[in-house]
Each structure stands twice: as structure tokens, then as C-alpha cells.
Protein backbone atom coordinates (compact mmCIF):
# COMPACT_ATOMS: atom_id res chain seq x y z
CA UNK A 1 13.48 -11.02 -27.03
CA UNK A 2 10.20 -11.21 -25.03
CA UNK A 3 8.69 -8.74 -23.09
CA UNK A 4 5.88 -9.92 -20.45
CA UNK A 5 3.99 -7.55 -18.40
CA UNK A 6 2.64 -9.03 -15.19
CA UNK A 7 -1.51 -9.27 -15.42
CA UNK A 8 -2.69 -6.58 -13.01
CA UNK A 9 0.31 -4.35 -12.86
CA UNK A 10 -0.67 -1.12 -12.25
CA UNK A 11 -3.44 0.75 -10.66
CA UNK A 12 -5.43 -1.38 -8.31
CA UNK A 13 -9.06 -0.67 -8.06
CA UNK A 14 -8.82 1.61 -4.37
CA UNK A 15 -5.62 3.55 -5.83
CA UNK A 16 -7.75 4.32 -9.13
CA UNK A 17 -10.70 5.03 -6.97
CA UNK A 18 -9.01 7.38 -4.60
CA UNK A 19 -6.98 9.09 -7.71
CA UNK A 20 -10.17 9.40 -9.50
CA UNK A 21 -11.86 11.27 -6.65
CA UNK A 22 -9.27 13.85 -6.43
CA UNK A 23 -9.88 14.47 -10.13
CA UNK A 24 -13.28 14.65 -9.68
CA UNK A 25 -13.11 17.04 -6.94
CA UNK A 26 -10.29 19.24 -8.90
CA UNK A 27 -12.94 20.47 -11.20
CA UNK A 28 -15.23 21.67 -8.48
CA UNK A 29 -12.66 24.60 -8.45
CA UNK A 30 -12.38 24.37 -4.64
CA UNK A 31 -9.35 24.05 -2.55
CA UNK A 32 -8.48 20.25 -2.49
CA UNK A 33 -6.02 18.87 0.25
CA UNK A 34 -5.25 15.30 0.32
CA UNK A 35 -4.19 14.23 4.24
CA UNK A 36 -0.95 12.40 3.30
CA UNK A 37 -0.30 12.10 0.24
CA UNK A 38 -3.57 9.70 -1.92
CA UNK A 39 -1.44 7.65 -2.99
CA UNK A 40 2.38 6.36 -2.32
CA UNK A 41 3.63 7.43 -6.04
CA UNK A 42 5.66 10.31 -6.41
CA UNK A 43 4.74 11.07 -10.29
CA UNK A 44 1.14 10.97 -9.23
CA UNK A 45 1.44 13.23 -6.35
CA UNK A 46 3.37 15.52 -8.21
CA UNK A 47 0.58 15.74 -11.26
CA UNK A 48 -1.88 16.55 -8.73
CA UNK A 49 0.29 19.31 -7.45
CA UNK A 50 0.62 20.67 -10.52
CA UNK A 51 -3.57 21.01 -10.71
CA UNK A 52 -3.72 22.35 -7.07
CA UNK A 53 -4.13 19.94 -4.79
CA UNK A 54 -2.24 20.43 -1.49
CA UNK A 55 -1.19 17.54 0.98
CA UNK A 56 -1.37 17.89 4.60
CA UNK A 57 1.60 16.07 5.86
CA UNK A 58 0.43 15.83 10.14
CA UNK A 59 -1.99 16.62 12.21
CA UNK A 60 -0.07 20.04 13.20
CA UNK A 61 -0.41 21.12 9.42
CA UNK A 62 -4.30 20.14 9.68
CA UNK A 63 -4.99 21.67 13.10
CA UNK A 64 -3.18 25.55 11.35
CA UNK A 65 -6.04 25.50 8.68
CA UNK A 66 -9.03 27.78 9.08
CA UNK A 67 -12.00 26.37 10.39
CA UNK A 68 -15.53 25.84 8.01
CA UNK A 69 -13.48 27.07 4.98
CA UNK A 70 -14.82 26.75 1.21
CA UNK A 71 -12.61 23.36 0.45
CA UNK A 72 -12.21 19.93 0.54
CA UNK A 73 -10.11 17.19 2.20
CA UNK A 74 -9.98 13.92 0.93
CA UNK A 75 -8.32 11.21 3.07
CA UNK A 76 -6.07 9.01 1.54
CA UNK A 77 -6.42 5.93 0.02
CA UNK A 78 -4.36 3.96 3.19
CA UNK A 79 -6.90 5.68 5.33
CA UNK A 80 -6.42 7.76 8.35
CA UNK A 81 -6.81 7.23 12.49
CA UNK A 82 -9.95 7.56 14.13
CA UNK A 83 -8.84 10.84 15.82
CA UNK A 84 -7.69 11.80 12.73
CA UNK A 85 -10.75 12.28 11.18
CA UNK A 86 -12.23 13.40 14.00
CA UNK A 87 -10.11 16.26 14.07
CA UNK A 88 -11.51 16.94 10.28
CA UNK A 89 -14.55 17.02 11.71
CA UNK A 90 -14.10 19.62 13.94
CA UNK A 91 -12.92 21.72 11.45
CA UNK A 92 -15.63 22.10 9.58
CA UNK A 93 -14.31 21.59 6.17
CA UNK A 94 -16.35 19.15 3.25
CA UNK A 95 -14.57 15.68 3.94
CA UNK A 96 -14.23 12.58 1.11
CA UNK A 97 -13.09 9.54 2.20
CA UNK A 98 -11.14 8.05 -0.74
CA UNK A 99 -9.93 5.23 1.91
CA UNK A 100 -9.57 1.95 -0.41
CA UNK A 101 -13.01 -0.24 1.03
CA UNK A 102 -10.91 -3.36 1.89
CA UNK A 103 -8.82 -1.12 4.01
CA UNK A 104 -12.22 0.18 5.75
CA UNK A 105 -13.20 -3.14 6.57
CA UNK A 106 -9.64 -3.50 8.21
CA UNK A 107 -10.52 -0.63 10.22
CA UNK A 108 -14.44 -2.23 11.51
CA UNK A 109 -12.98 -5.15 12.50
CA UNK A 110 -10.10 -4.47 14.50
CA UNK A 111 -12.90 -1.36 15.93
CA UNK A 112 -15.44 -4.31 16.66
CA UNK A 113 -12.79 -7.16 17.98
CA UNK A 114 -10.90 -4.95 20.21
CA UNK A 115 -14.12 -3.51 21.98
CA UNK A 116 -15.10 -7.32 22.63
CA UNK A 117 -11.81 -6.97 24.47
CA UNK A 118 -9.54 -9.17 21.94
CA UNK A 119 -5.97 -8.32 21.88
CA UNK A 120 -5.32 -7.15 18.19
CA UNK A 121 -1.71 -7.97 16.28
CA UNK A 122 -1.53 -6.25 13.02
CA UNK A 123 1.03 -7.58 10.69
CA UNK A 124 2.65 -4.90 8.46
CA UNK A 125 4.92 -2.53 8.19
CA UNK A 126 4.63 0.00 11.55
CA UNK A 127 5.78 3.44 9.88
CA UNK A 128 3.28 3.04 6.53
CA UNK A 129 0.40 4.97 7.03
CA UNK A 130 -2.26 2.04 6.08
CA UNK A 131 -1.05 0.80 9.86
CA UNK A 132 -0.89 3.50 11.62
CA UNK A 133 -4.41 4.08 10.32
CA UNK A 134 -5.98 1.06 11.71
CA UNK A 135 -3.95 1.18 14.51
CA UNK A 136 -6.06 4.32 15.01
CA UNK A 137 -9.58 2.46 15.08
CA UNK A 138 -8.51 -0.03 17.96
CA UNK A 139 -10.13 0.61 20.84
CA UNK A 140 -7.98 -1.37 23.51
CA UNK A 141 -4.30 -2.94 23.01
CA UNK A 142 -2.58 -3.40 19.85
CA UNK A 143 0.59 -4.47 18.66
CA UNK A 144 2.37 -4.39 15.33
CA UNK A 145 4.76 -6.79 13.65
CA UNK A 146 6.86 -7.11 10.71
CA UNK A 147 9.23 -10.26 10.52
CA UNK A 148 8.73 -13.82 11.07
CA UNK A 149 11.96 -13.43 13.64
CA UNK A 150 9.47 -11.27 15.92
CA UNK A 151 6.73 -13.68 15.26
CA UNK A 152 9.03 -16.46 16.63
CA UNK A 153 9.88 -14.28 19.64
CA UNK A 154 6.25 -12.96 20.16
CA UNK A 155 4.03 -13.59 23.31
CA UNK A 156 0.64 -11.74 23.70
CA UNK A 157 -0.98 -11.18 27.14
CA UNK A 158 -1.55 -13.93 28.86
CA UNK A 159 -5.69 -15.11 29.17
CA UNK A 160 -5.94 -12.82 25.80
CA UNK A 161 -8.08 -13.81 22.68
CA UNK A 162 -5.52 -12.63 19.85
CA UNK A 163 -7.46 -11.24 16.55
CA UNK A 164 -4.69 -11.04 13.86
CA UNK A 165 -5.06 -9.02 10.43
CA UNK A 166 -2.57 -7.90 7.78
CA UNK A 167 -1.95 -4.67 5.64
CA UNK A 168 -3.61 -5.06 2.52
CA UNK A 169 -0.46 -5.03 0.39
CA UNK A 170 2.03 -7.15 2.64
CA UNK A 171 3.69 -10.40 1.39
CA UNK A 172 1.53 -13.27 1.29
CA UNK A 173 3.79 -16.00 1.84
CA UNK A 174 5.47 -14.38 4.62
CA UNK A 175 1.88 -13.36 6.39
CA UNK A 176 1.32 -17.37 5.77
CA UNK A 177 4.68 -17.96 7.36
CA UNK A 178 4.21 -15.75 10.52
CA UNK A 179 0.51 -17.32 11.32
CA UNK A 180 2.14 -20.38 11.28
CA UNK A 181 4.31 -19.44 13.83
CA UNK A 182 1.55 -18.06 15.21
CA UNK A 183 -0.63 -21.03 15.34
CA UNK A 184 2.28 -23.71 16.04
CA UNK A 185 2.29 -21.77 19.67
CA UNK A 186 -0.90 -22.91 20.99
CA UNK A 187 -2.48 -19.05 21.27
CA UNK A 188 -6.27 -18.67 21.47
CA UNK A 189 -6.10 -16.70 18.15
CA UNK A 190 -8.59 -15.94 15.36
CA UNK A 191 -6.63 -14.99 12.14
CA UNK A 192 -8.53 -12.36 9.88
CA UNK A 193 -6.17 -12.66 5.97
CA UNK A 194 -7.19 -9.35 5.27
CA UNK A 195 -4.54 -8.69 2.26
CA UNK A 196 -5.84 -7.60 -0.78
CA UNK A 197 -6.86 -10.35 -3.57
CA UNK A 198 -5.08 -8.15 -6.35
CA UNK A 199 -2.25 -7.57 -4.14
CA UNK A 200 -1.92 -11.74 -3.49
CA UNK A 201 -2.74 -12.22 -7.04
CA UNK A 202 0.18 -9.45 -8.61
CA UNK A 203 2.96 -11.26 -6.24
CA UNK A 204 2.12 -14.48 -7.51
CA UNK A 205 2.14 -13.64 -11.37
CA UNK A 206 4.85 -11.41 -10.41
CA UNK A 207 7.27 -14.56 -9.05
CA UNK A 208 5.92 -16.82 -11.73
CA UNK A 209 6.96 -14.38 -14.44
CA UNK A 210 10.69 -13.76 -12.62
CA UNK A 211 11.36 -17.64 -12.14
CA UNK A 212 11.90 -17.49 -15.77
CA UNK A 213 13.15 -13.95 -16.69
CA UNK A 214 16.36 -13.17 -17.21
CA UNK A 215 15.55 -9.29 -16.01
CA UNK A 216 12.77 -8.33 -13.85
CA UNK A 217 12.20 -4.52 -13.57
CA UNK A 218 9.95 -2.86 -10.87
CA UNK A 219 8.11 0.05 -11.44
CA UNK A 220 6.92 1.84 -8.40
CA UNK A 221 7.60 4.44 -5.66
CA UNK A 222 10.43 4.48 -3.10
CA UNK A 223 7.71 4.63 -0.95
CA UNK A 224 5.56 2.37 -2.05
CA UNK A 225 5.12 -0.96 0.36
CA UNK A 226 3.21 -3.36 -2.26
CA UNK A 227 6.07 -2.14 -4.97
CA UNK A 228 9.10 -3.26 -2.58
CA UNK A 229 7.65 -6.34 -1.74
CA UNK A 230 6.96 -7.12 -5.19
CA UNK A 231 10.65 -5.95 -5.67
CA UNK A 232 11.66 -8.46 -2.76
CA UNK A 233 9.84 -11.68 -4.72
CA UNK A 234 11.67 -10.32 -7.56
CA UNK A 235 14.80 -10.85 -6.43
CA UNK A 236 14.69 -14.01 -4.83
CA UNK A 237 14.67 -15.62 -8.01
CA UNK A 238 15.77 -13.24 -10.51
CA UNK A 239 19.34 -11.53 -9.58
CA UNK A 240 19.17 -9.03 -12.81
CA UNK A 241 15.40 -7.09 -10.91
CA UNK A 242 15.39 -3.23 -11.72
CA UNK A 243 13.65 -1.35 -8.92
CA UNK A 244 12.96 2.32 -10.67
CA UNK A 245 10.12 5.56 -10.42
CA UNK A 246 10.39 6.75 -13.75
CA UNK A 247 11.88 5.78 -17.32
CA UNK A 248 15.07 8.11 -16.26
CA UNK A 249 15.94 5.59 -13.61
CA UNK A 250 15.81 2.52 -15.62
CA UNK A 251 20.01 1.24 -16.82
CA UNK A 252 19.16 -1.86 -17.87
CA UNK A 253 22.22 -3.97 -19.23
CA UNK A 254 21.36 -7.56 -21.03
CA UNK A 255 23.40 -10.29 -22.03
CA UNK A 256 22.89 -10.51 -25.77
CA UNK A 257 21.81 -14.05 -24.45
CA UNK A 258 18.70 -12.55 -22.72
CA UNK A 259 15.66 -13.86 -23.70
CA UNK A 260 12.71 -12.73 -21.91
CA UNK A 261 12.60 -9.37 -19.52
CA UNK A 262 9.51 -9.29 -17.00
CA UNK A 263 8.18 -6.11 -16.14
CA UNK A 264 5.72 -5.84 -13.16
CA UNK A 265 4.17 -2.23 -11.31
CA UNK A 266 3.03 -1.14 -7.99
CA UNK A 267 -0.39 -1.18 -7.38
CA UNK A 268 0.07 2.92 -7.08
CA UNK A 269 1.93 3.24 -10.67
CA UNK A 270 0.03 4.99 -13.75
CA UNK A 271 -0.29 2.62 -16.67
CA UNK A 272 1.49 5.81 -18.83
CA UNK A 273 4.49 4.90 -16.89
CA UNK A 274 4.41 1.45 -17.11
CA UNK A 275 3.79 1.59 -20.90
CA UNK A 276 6.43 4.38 -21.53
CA UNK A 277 8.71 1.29 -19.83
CA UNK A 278 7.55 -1.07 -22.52
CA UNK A 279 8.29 0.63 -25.33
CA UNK A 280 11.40 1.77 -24.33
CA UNK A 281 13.05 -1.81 -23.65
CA UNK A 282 10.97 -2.80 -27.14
CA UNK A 283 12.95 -0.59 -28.83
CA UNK A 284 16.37 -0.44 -27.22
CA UNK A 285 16.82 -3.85 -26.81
């Protein structure tokens, strides 16, 4: 039986970036808090836990800390609200930004198009914190939306110039799909495809690889956006797609018939895990 690992599974270049500057910043021997959690993997999180590092979970949590204190906080890789990091600021306390750089540019242009007065659409996922962060840099109206059913029923103001952008890790056939829609209704829109190359580039290997897999598992957190939507592709072509955290959630069951089992990551999901996967199904099955 074959085993093919999707090219690019794993740690993107602004999670490994962000984790890396945590690590960095560990041996300092400060105190380290992360604002949210770096990174939307629960073994990673949990690692840097064990070395220290505390997360902030709101802006309540940041606002109780003492002010001009001898530690660090590092924003998140999804990046934070403007007033956010203001409120760092104000504290006092050493800040890194380990926000991934295509996110940042997210964050300049919806900052620079809404203060030419364009209405802004942002086409995600409204509770992940990568939207709510560049939510946070518009400086006029903004709107958020998921589906291509609210892209159907969507109307923006009228006399409006509508600047549309995407979060780095959504689908990219279904951001194509909704600025179709988009497009087919005649609004004066300028459309900004600001999803990530290795994000567009992991869901495509990731489908090719399922289309001819007789199991598919998904390795990635319950939290993680580009991990479920990789899990989504998954299973629109492969019904036998495994969506686990860890090697303790994986129950695969073949068909002694299988041939070929596809394993792909989340762009969030240490390459330890994804090779303790590998083996495993090498030598079970």
C-alpha cells in the first residue's frame, strides 16, 4: 500500500516564523505572553506552555497586567486589531509582532482602501481571529462573509466602491465562486485575492492526492480554519477522510483492497506529528 504525503503539509512559513519567535524569546528568560494563542494547534500551544509562555485570551486579561513590566508579548501569527495593539502600547511592555507578513499586508490595505472611503467586504470566517484582526484596521464600514448563499443575497451601500479581500487560509475555489457572484451583479468592486499561495497551493495537491485515495487523513487542530477546509476538499471526493490532532485520535479501518492512503496537515501542524502519522499507518497497515 502507498502512502503519499501532500507537498507542503505542515508548517507554513508565517506559522514557523511566529513559532520560532516565541522560541527565540523563551531563552531571553523573560515572561513571554502570546495574545491568543500563536498559533491555532493545540500540541503546539501546549509545548509552549510547558516552557512558560502564557496566552492572553481578551483584552480584559491584557488590560489586568501590570504596566512597563520586565516581559514580552508577542502577537499572534493571525494578527491582532488596531486597538488591540494599541492597548499593548499603553502598557508599556516589549511588544513582537509575530503577525504572518501576508496577513500584514491584509491589514494596510483594507487601512488604506477604507480611508479612501471604499466599502470593505472581507471574506472569511467572522469568529477566527485573522478576521477579526483586520476587521480591526478598517477605518470606515466593513462587512464579513462566509458562504456563497450570502454572497448571492448580498447588497453593499448603494454609490459605494466595494474593495473585497479574503483570509489568507480560506477555500480558493469557493473565494473564486463568491467573486463571481460578486462580479455577475454589476457592483463597482475591486477584488484584492489576498489568500495565501501555500495555502492555494496545499488545497490543490491536497484534492489531487484525495481524487485517488482510498483514505485521506487530516492532521490539524479543531481549531484550525486552513485544516477544516482542507478537511472539507477532502471529503468531497474521498468518503474514507480522517480529521484528527494527534496519533491517539487516528482509527483508521482499510479495506484489505486499499491501495493508496493520502495524508495532508494544517498549515499550523509540527512535522513530528505529521511524521509520527506516517510511520504509524507504514507499519500497521
Amino acid at each position: 500500500m502507498e502512502i503519499r504525503l501532500v507537498a507542503g503539509a505542515g508548517f507554513c512559513f508565517g506559522v514557523k516564523r511566529a513559532v520560532d519567535t516565541v522560541y527565540e524569546q523563551i531563552q531571553t528568560g523573560k515572561t513571554i505572553y502570546t495574545y491568543g494563542s500563536i498559533v491555532n494547534n493545540e500540541v503546539v500551544v501546549r509545548e509552549l506552555a510547558e516552557q512558560g509562555v502564557r496566552v492572553i485570551e481578551s483584552r480584559e486579561e491584557l488590560e489586568k497586567l501590570p504596566d512597563a513590566t520586565a516581559g514580552t508579548i508577542i502577537i499572534r501569527a493571525h494578527g491582532v486589531p488596531w486597538e488591540v495593539q494599541q492597548q499593548m502600547e499603553r502598557k508599556g511592555w516589549e511588544i513582537i509582532d509575530a503577525t504572518c507578513p501576508f496577513v500584514k499586508r491584509i491589514h494596510r490595505t483594507v487601512e488604506k482602501k477604507s480611508s479612501q472611503g471604499e466599502h470593505i467586504l472581507v471574506v472569511g470566517s467572522p469568529e477566527h481571529p485573522e478576521i477579526q484582526g483586520i476587521v480591526g484596521w478598517c477605518n470606515g464600514p466593513v462587512e464579513v462573509l462566509e458562504t456563497v448563499e450570502e454572497a448571492q443575497k448580498y447588497v453593499p451601500p448603494e454609490g459605494k466602491r466595494l474593495t473585497v479581500v479574503a483570509q489568507t487560509t480560506f477555500n480558493y475555489n469557493k473565494f473564486q465562486h463568491i467573486v463571481e457572484i460578486l462580479k455577475k451583479k454589476g457592483y463597482n468592486v475591486s477584488i484584492v485575492n489576498t489568500i495565501c499561495k501555500a495555502t492555494e497551493d496545499r488545497q490543490r495537491e491536497t484534492q489531487e492526492v484525495a481524487a485517488n485515495a482510498d483514505a485521506m487523513i487530516v492532521i490539524g487542530g479543531k481549531h484550525s480554519s486552513n485544516a477544516t477546509k482542507l478537511y472539507e476538499i477532502c471529503r468531497e471526493v474521498c468518503d474514507n477522510t480522517y480529521f484528527i490532532q494527534t496519533l491517539d485520535d487516528l482509527h483508521l479501518e482499510l479495506p484489505k483492497s486499499a491501495r493508496l492512503v493520502g495524508i495532508t496537515a494544517g498549515a499550523s501542524t509540527p512535522n513530528k506529528l505529521i511524521e509520527e502519522v506516517q510511520n504509524y499507518v507504514r507499519i500497521n497497515f
